[in-house]
Structures are given as C-alpha cells and as structure tokens.
Protein backbone atom coordinates (compact mmCIF):
# COMPACT_ATOMS: atom_id res chain seq x y z
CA UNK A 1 55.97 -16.23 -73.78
CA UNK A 2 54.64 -19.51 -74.28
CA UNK A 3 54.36 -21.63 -76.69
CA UNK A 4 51.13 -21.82 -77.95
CA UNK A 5 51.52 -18.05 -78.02
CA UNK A 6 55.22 -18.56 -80.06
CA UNK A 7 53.15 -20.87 -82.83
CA UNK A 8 50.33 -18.68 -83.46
CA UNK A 9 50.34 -17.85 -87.49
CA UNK A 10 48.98 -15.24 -89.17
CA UNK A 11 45.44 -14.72 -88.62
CA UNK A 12 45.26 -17.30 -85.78
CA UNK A 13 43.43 -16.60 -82.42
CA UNK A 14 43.08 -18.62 -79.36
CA UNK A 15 39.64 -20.05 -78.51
CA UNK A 16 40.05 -22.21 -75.92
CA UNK A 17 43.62 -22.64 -73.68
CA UNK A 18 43.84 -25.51 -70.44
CA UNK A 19 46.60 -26.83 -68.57
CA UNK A 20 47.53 -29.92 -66.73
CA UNK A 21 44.90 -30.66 -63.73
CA UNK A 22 45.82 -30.08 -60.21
CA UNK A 23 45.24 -33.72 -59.42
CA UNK A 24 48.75 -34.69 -60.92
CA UNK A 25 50.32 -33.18 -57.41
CA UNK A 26 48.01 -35.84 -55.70
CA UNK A 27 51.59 -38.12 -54.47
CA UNK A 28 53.13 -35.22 -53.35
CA UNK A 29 50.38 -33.73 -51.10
CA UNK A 30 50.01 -37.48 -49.90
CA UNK A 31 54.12 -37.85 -49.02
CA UNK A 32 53.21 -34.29 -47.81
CA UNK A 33 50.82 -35.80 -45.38
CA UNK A 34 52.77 -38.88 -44.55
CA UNK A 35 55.91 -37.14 -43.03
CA UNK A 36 53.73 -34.20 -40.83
CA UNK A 37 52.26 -37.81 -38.98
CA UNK A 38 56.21 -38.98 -39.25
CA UNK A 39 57.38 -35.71 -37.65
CA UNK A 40 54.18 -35.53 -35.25
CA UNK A 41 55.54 -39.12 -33.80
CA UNK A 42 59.51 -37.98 -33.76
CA UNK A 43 58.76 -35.12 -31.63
CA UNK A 44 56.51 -37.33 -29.05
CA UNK A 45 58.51 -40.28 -29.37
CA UNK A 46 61.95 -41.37 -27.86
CA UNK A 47 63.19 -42.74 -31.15
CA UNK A 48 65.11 -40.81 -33.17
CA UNK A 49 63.79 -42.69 -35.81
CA UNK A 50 60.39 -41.06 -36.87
CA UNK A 51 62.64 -37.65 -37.12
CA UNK A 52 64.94 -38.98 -39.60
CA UNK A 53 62.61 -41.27 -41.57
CA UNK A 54 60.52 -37.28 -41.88
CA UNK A 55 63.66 -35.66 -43.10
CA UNK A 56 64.24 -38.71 -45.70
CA UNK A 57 60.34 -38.24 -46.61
CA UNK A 58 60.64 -34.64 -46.93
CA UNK A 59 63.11 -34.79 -49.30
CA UNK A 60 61.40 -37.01 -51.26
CA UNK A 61 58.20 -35.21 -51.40
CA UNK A 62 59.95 -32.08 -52.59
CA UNK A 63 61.63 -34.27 -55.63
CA UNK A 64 58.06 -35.00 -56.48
CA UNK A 65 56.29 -31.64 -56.26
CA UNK A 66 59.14 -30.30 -58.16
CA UNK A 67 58.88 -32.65 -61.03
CA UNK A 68 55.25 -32.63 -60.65
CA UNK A 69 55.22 -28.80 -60.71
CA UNK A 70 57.76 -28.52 -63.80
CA UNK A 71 55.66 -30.60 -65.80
CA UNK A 72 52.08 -28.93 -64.97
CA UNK A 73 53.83 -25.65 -65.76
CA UNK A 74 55.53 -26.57 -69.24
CA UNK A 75 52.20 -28.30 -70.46
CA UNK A 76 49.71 -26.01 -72.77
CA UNK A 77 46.64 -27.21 -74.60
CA UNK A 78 44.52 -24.82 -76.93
CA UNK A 79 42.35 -25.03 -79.47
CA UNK A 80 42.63 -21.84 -82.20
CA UNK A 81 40.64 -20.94 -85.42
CA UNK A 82 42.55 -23.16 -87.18
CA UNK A 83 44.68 -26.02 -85.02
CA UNK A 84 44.75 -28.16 -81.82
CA UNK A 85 48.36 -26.94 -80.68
CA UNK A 86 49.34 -29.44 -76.87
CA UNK A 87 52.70 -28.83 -75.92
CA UNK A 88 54.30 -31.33 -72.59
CA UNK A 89 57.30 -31.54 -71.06
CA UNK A 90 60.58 -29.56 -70.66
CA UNK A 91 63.32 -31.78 -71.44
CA UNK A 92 61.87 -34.50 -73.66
CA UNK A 93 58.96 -32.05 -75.49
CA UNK A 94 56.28 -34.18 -76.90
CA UNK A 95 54.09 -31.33 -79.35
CA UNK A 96 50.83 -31.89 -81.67
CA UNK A 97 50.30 -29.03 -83.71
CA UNK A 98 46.83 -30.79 -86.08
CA UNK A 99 45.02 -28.49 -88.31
CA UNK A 100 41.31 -28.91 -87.48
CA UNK A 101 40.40 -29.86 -90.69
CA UNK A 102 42.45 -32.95 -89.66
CA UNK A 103 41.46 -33.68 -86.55
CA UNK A 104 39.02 -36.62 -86.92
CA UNK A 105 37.81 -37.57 -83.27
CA UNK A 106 38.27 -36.40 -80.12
CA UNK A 107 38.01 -39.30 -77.53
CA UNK A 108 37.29 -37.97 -73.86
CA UNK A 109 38.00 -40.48 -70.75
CA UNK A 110 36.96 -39.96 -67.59
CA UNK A 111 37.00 -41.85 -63.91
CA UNK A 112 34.28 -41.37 -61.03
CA UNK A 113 37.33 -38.84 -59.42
CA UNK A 114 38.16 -37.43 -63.00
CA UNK A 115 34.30 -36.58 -63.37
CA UNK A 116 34.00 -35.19 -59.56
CA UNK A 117 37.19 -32.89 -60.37
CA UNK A 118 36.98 -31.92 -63.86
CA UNK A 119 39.92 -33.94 -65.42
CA UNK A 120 40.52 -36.86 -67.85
CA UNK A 121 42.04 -38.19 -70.72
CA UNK A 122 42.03 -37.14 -74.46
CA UNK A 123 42.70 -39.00 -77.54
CA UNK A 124 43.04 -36.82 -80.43
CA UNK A 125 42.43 -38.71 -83.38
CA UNK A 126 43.82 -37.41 -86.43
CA UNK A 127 43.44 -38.49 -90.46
CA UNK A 128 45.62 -40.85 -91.56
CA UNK A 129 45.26 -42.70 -87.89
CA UNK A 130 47.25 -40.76 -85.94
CA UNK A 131 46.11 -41.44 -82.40
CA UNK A 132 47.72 -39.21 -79.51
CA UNK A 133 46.72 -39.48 -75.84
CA UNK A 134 47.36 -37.32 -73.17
CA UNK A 135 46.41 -37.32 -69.42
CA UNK A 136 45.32 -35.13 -66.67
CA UNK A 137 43.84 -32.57 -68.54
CA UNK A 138 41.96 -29.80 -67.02
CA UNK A 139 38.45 -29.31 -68.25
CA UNK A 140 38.73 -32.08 -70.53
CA UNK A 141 35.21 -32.00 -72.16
CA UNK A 142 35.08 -28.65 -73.07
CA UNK A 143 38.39 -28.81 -74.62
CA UNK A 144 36.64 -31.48 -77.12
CA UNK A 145 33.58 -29.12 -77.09
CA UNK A 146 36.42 -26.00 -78.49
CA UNK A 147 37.39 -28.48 -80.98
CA UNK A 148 33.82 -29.01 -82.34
CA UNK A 149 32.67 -25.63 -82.10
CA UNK A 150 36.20 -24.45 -84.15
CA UNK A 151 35.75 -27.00 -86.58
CA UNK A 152 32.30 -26.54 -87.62
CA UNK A 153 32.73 -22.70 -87.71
C-alpha cells in the first residue's frame, strides 16, 4: 500500500496522484549508451581495453538505474479533497502533508526539455512561508491545476 493511500483520513479521496518523471533515468540510459559503443569497440578491437572499461561502465550504469529506479518508485504526489500529501525517498523520507486551506502558491518551473516532456519543478508555498521544492515531477502543471480546482471547491 502506499503511502498516500496509508494517510488518507476519514472522508478523504484522491483527486489527482503523479510520480517522479521518466527523465530522472536520463544518466543511466546515457552510461547505457556509452558502454554498448565501449563493448561494440572491445569486440572489433585488439585491446582488451574497451572490454574491461564496458564491464567497469556496466556496473556503473546499473548503480545508477538502481538508485534512480528506487527513488522514482518511493516518490508519490497527490492532491485530495482536503491536502497536498508528496512523499520522496526511501531511506532519508522527506514528506509534506499541507492542508489546502494552507497551501498559498503553487510555483511551476519548467525548461524547453521539461515543457517538450511534461516535467518540471514545483514550489509549494505554504502560510507562514513555508517554501518546499521538488523536482522532476510528472505532469507538473496539472498537479498545480488539482490544487486549484481542490481548493476552490
């Protein structure tokens, strides 16, 4: 079960639920790359040393996919009937549970590739100046959109 689904309180639905964008496994698919055109030389090659310098990179690129993937799966974002509940990470958790009667802003940040793909940055903006980013989320404007439509309802 997860844990948006754990914190729900009485009465409390889910409007709107997103996850971590795909783009965050960007390094590994580019180490991914990287040792194919390191194995593709150590197979046509008389040097040993493109095969071993593949194996080293392979390793590597697992160690980052795996990280990569641990984090896009333990990350949750949702907007309810009555909070903005983001969950990330596994070992160090960093949470926001904000009523939405407290939530005073929510800042949306995009780049040329974040607008092409459909991800960005959010800065929720609570009362008392409370002022929480996080990056790489999916769909990141109609998260803000949930937010707004939850609030006024």
């Amino acid at each position: 079960m997860s844990y948006v689904d754990k914190s729900l309180i009485a009465n409390e639905s889910v409007l709107f639920r997103t996850r971590l964008h795909w783009i965050i496994f960007i390094w590994p698919i580019l180490f991914l790359i990287a040792t194919c055109v390191l194995f593709y030389f150590g197979f046509f090659s008389t040097h040993s040393g493109f095969l071993y310098a593949g194996e080293v990179l392979l390793v590597i690129t697992f160690i980052v996919f795996l990280s990569k993937y641990i984090v896009y799966r333990s990350s949750e974002f949702a907007v309810t009937n009555k909070r903005v509940i983001i969950k990330v990470g596994v070992v160090q958790q960093r949470t926001l549970e904000l009523l939405l009667t407290k939530v005073e802003a929510i800042a949306v940040t995009q780049s040329l590739l974040g607008q092409m793909f459909g991800c960005g940055t959010i800065m929720v903006t609570g009362t008392g100046g409370t002022k929480e980013p996080f990056d790489n989320i999916s769909s990141p404007l109609e998260f803000r959109r949930a937010v707004q439509a939850a609030s006024s309802a």
